[in-house]
PDB file of N, CA and C in Angstrom:
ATOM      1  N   UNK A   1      11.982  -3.527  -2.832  1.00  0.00           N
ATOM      2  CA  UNK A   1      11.847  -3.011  -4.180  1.00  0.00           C
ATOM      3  C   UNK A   1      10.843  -1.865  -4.148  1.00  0.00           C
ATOM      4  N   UNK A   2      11.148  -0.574  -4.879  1.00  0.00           N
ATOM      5  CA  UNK A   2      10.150   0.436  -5.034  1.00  0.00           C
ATOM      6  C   UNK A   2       9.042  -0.091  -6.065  1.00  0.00           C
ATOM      7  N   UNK A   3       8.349   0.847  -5.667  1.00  0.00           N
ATOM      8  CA  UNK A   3       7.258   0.555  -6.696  1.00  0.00           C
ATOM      9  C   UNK A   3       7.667   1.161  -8.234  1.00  0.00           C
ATOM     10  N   UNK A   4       8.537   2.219  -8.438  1.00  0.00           N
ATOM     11  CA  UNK A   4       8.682   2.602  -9.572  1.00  0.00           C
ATOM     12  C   UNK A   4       9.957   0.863 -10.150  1.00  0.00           C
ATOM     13  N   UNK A   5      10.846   0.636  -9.387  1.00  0.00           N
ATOM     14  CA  UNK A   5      11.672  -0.554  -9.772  1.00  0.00           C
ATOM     15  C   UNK A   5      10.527  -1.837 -10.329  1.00  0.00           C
ATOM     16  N   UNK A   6       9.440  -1.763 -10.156  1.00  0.00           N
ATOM     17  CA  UNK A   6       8.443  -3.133 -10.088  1.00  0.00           C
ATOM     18  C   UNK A   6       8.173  -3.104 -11.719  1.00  0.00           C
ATOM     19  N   UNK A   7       8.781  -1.832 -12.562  1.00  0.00           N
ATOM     20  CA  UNK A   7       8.195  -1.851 -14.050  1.00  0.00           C
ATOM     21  C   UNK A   7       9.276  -2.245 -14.571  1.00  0.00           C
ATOM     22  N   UNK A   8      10.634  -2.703 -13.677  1.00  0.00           N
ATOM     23  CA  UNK A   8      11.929  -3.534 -14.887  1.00  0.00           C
ATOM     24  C   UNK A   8      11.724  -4.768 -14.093  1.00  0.00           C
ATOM     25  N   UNK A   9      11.017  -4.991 -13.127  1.00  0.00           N
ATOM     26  CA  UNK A   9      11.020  -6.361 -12.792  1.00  0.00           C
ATOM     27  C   UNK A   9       9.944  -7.468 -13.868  1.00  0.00           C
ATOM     28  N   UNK A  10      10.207  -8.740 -13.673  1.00  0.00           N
ATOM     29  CA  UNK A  10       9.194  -9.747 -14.481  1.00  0.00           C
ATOM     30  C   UNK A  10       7.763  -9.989 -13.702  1.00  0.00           C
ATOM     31  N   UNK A  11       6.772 -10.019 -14.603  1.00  0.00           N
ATOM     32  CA  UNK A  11       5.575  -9.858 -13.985  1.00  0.00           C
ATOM     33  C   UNK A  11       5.030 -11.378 -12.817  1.00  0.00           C
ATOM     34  N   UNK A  12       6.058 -12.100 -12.438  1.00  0.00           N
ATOM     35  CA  UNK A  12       5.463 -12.719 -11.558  1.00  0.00           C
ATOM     36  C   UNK A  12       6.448 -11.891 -10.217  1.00  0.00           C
ATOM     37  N   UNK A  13       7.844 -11.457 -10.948  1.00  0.00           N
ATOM     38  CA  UNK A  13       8.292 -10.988  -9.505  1.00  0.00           C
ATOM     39  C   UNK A  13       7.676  -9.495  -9.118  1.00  0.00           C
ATOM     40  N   UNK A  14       7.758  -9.423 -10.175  1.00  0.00           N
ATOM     41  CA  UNK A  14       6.486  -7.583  -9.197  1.00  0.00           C
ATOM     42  C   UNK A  14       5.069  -8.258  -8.599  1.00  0.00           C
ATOM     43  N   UNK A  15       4.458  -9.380  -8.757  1.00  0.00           N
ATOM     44  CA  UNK A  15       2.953  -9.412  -8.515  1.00  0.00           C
ATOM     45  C   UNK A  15       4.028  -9.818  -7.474  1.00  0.00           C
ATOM     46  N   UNK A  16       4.694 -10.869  -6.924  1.00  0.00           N
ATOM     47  CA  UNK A  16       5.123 -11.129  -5.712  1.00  0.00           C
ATOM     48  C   UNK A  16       5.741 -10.088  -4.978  1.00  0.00           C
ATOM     49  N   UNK A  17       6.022  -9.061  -5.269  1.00  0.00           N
ATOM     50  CA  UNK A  17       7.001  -7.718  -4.780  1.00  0.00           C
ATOM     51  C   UNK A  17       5.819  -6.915  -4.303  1.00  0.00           C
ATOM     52  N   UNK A  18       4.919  -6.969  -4.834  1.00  0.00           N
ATOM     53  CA  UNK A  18       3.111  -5.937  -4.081  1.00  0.00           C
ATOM     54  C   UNK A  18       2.652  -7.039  -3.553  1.00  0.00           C
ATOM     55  N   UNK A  19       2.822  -8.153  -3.503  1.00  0.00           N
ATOM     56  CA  UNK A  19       1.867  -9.280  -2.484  1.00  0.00           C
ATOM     57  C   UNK A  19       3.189  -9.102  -0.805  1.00  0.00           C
ATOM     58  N   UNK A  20       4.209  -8.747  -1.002  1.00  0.00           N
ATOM     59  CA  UNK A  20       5.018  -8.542  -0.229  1.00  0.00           C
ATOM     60  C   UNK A  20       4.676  -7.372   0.630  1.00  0.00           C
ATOM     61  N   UNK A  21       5.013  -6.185  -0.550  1.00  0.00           N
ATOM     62  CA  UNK A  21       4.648  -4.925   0.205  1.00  0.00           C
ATOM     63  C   UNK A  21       3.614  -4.335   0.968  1.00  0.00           C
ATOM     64  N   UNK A  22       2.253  -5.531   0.156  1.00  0.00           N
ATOM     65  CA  UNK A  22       0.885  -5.529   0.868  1.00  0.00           C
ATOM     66  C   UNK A  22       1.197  -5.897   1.987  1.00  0.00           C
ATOM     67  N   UNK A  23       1.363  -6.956   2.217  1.00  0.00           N
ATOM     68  CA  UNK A  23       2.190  -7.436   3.351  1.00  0.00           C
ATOM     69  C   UNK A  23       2.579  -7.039   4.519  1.00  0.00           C
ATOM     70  N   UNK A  24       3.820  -6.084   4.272  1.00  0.00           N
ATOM     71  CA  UNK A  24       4.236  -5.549   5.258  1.00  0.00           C
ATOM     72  C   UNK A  24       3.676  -3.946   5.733  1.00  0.00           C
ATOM     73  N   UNK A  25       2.910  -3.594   4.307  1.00  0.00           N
ATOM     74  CA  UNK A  25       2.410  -2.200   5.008  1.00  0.00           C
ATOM     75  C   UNK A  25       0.702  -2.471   5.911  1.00  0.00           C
ATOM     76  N   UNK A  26       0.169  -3.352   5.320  1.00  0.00           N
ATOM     77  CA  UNK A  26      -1.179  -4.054   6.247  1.00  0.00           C
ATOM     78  C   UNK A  26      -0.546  -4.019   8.213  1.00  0.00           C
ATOM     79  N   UNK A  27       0.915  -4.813   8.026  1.00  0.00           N
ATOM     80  CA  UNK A  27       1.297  -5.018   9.255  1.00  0.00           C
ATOM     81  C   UNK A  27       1.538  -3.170  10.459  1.00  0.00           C
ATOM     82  N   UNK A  28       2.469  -2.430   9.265  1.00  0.00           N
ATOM     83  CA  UNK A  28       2.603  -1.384   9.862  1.00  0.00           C
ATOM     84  C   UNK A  28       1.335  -0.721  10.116  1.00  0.00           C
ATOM     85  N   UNK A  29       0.451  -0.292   8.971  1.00  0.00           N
ATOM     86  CA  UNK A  29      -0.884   0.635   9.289  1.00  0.00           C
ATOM     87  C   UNK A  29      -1.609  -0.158   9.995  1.00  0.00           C
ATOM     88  N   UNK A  30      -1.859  -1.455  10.551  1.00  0.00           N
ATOM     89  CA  UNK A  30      -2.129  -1.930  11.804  1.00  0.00           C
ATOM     90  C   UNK A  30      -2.406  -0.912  12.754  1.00  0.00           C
ATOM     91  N   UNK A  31      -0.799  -1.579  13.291  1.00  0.00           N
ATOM     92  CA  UNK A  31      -0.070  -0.990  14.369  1.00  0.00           C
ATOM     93  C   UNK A  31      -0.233   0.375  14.394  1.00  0.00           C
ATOM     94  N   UNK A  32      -0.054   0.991  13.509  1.00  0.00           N
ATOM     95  CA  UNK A  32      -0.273   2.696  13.476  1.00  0.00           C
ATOM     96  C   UNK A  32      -1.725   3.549  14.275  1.00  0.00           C
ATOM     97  N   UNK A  33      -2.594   2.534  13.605  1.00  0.00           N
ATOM     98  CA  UNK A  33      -4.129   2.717  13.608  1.00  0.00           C
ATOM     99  C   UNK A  33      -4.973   2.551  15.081  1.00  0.00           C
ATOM    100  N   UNK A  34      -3.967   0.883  15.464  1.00  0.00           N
ATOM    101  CA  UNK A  34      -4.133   1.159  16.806  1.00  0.00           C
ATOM    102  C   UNK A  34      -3.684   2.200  17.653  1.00  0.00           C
ATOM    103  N   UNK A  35      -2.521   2.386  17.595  1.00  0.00           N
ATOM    104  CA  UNK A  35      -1.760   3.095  18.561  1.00  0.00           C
ATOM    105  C   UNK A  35      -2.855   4.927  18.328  1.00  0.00           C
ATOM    106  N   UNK A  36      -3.534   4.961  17.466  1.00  0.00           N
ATOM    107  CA  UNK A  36      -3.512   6.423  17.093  1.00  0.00           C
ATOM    108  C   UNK A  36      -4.842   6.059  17.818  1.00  0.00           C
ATOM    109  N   UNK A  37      -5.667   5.013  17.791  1.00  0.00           N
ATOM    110  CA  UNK A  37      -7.277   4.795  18.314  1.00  0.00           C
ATOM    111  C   UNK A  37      -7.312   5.063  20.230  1.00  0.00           C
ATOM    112  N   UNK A  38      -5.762   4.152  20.135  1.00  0.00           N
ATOM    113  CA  UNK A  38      -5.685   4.192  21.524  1.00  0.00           C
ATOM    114  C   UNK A  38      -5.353   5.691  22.323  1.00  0.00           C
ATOM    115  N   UNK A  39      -4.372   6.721  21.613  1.00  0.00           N
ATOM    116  CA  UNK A  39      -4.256   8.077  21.893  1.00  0.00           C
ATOM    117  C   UNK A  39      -5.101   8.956  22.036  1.00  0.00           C
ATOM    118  N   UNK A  40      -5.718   9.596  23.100  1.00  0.00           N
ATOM    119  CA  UNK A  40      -6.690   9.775  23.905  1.00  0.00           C
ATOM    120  C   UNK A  40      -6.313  11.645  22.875  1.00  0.00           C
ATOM    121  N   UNK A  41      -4.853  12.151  22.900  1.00  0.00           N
ATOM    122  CA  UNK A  41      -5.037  13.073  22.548  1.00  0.00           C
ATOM    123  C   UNK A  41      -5.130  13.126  20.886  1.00  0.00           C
ATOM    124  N   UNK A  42      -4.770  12.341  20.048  1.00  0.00           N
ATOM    125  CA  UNK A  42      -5.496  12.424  18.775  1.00  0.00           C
ATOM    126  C   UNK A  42      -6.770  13.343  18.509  1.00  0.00           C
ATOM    127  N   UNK A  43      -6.429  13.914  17.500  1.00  0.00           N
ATOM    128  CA  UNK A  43      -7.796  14.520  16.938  1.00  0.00           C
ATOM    129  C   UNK A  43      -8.438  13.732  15.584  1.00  0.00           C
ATOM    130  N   UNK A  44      -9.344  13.704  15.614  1.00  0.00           N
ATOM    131  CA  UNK A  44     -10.529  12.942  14.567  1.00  0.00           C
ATOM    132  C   UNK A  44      -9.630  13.564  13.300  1.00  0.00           C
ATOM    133  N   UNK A  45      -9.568  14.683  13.159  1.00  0.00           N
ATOM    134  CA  UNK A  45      -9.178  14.981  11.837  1.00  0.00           C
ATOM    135  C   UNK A  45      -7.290  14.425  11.453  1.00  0.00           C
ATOM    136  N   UNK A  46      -6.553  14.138  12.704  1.00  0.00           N
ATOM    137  CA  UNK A  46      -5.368  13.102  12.593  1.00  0.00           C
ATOM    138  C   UNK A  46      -5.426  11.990  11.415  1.00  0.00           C
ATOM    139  N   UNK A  47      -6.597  11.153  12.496  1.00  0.00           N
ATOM    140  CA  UNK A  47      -6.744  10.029  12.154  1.00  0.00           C
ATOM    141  C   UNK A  47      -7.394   9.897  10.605  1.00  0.00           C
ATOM    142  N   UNK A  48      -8.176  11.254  10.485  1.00  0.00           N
ATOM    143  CA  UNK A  48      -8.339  11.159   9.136  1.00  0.00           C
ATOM    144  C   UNK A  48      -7.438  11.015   7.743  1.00  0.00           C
ATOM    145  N   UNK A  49      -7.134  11.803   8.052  1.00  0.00           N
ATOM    146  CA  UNK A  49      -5.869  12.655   7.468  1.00  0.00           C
ATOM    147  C   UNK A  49      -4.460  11.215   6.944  1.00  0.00           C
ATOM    148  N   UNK A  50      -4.605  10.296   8.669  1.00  0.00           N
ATOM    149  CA  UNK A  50      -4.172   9.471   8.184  1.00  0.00           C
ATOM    150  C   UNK A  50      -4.470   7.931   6.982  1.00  0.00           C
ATOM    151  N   UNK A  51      -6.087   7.936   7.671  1.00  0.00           N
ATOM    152  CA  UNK A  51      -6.522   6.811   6.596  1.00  0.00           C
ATOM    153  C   UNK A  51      -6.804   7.642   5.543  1.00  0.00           C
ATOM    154  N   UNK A  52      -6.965   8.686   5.059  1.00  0.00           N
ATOM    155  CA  UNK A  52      -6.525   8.992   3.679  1.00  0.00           C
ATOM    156  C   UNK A  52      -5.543   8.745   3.062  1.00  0.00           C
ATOM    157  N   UNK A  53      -3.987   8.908   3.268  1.00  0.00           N
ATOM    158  CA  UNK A  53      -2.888   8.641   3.332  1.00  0.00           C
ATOM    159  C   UNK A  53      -2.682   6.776   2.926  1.00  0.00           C
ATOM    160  N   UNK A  54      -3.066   6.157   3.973  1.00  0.00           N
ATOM    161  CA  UNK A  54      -3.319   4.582   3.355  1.00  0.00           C
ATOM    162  C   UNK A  54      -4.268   4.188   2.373  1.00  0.00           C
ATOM    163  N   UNK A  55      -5.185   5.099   2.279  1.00  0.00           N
ATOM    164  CA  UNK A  55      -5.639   4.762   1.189  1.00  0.00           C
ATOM    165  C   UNK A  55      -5.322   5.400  -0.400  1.00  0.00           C
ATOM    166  N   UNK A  56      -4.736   6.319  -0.180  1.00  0.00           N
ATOM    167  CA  UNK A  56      -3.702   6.455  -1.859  1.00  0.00           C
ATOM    168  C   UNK A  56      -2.597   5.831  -2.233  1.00  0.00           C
ATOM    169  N   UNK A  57      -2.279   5.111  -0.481  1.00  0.00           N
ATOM    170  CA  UNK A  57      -0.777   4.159  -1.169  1.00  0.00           C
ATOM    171  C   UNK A  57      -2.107   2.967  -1.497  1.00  0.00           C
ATOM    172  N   UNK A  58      -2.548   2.487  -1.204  1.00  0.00           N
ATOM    173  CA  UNK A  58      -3.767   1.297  -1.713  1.00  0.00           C
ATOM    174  C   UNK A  58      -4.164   1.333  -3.090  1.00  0.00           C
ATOM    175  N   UNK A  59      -4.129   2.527  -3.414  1.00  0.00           N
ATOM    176  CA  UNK A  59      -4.754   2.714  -4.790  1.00  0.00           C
ATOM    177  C   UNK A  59      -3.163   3.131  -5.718  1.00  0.00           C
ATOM    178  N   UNK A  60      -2.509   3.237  -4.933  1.00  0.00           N
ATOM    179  CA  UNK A  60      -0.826   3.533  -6.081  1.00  0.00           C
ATOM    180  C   UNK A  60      -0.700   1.963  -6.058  1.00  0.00           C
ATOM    181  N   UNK A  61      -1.095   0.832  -5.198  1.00  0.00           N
ATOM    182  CA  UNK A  61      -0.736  -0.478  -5.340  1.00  0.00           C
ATOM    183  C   UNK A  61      -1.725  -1.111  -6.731  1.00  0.00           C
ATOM    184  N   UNK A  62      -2.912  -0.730  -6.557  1.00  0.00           N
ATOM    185  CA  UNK A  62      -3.924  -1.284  -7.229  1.00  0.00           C
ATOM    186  C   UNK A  62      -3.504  -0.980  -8.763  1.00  0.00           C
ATOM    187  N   UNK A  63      -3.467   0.226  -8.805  1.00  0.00           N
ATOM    188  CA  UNK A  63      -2.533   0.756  -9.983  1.00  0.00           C
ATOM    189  C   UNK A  63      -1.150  -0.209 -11.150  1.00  0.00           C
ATOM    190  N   UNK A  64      -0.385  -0.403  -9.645  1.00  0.00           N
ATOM    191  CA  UNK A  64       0.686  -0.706 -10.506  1.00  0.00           C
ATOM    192  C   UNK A  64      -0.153  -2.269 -10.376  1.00  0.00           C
ATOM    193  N   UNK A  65      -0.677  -3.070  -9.859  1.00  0.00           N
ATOM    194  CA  UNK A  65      -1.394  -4.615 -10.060  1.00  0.00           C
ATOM    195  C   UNK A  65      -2.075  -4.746 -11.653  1.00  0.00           C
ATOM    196  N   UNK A  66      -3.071  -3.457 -11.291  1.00  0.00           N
ATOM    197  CA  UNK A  66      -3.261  -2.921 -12.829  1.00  0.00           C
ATOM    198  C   UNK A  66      -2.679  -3.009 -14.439  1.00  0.00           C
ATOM    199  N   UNK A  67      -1.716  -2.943 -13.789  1.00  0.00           N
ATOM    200  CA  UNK A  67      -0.666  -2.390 -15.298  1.00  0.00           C
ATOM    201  C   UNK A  67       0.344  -3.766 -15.305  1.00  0.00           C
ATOM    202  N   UNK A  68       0.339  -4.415 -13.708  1.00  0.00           N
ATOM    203  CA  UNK A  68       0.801  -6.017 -14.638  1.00  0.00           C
ATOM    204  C   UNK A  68      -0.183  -6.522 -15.624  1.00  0.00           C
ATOM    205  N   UNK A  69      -1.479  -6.768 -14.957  1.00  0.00           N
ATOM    206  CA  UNK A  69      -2.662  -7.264 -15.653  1.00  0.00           C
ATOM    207  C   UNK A  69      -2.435  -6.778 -16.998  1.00  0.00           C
ATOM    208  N   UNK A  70      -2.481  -5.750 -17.269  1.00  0.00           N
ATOM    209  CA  UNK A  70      -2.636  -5.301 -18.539  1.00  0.00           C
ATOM    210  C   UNK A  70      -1.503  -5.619 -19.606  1.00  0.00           C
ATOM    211  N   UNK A  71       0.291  -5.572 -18.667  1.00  0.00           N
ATOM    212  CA  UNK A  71       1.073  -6.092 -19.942  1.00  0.00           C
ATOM    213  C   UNK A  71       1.023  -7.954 -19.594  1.00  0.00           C
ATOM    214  N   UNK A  72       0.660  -8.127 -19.148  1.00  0.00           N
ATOM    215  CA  UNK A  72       0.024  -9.796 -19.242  1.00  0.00           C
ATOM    216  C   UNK A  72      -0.906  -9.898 -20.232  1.00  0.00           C
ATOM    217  N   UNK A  73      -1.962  -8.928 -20.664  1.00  0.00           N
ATOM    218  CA  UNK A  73      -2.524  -9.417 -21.949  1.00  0.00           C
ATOM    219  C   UNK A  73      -1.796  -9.211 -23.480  1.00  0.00           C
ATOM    220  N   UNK A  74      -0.875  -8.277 -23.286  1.00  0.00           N
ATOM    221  CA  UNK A  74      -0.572  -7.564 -24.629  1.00  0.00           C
ATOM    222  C   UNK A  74       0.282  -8.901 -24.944  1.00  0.00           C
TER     223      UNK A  74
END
């Protein structure tokens, strides 16, 4: 499920649809993070470049977690 699909879903299946996606992107940027630590030719500014990158999908997650919370109170 996209994240834009998670605003016609019901708010326990989107909180389970980002506990998912957390999920599986934790698993990939892992793997990514290593493999890029372990690459001797990487440049510092790569790796930057990349944990910036995980961290705006982190905060597009927090976001939409956000906005269940919020139509859960209304």
């Amino acid at each position: 499920m996209t994240m834009a699909g998670l605003r016609n879903a019901g708010n326990m299946s989107a909180t389970a649809a980002l506990q998912e996606e957390i999920l599986t992107r934790t698993k990939l940027h892992t793997e990514m993070v290593r493999r890029l630590i372990n690459d001797p030719t990487v440049q510092p500014v790569e790796l930057a470049g990349f944990l910036e990158d995980v961290a705006n999908i982190y905060l597009s997650i927090s976001e939409e977690l956000s906005e269940i919370v919020k139509a859960e109170e209304r």
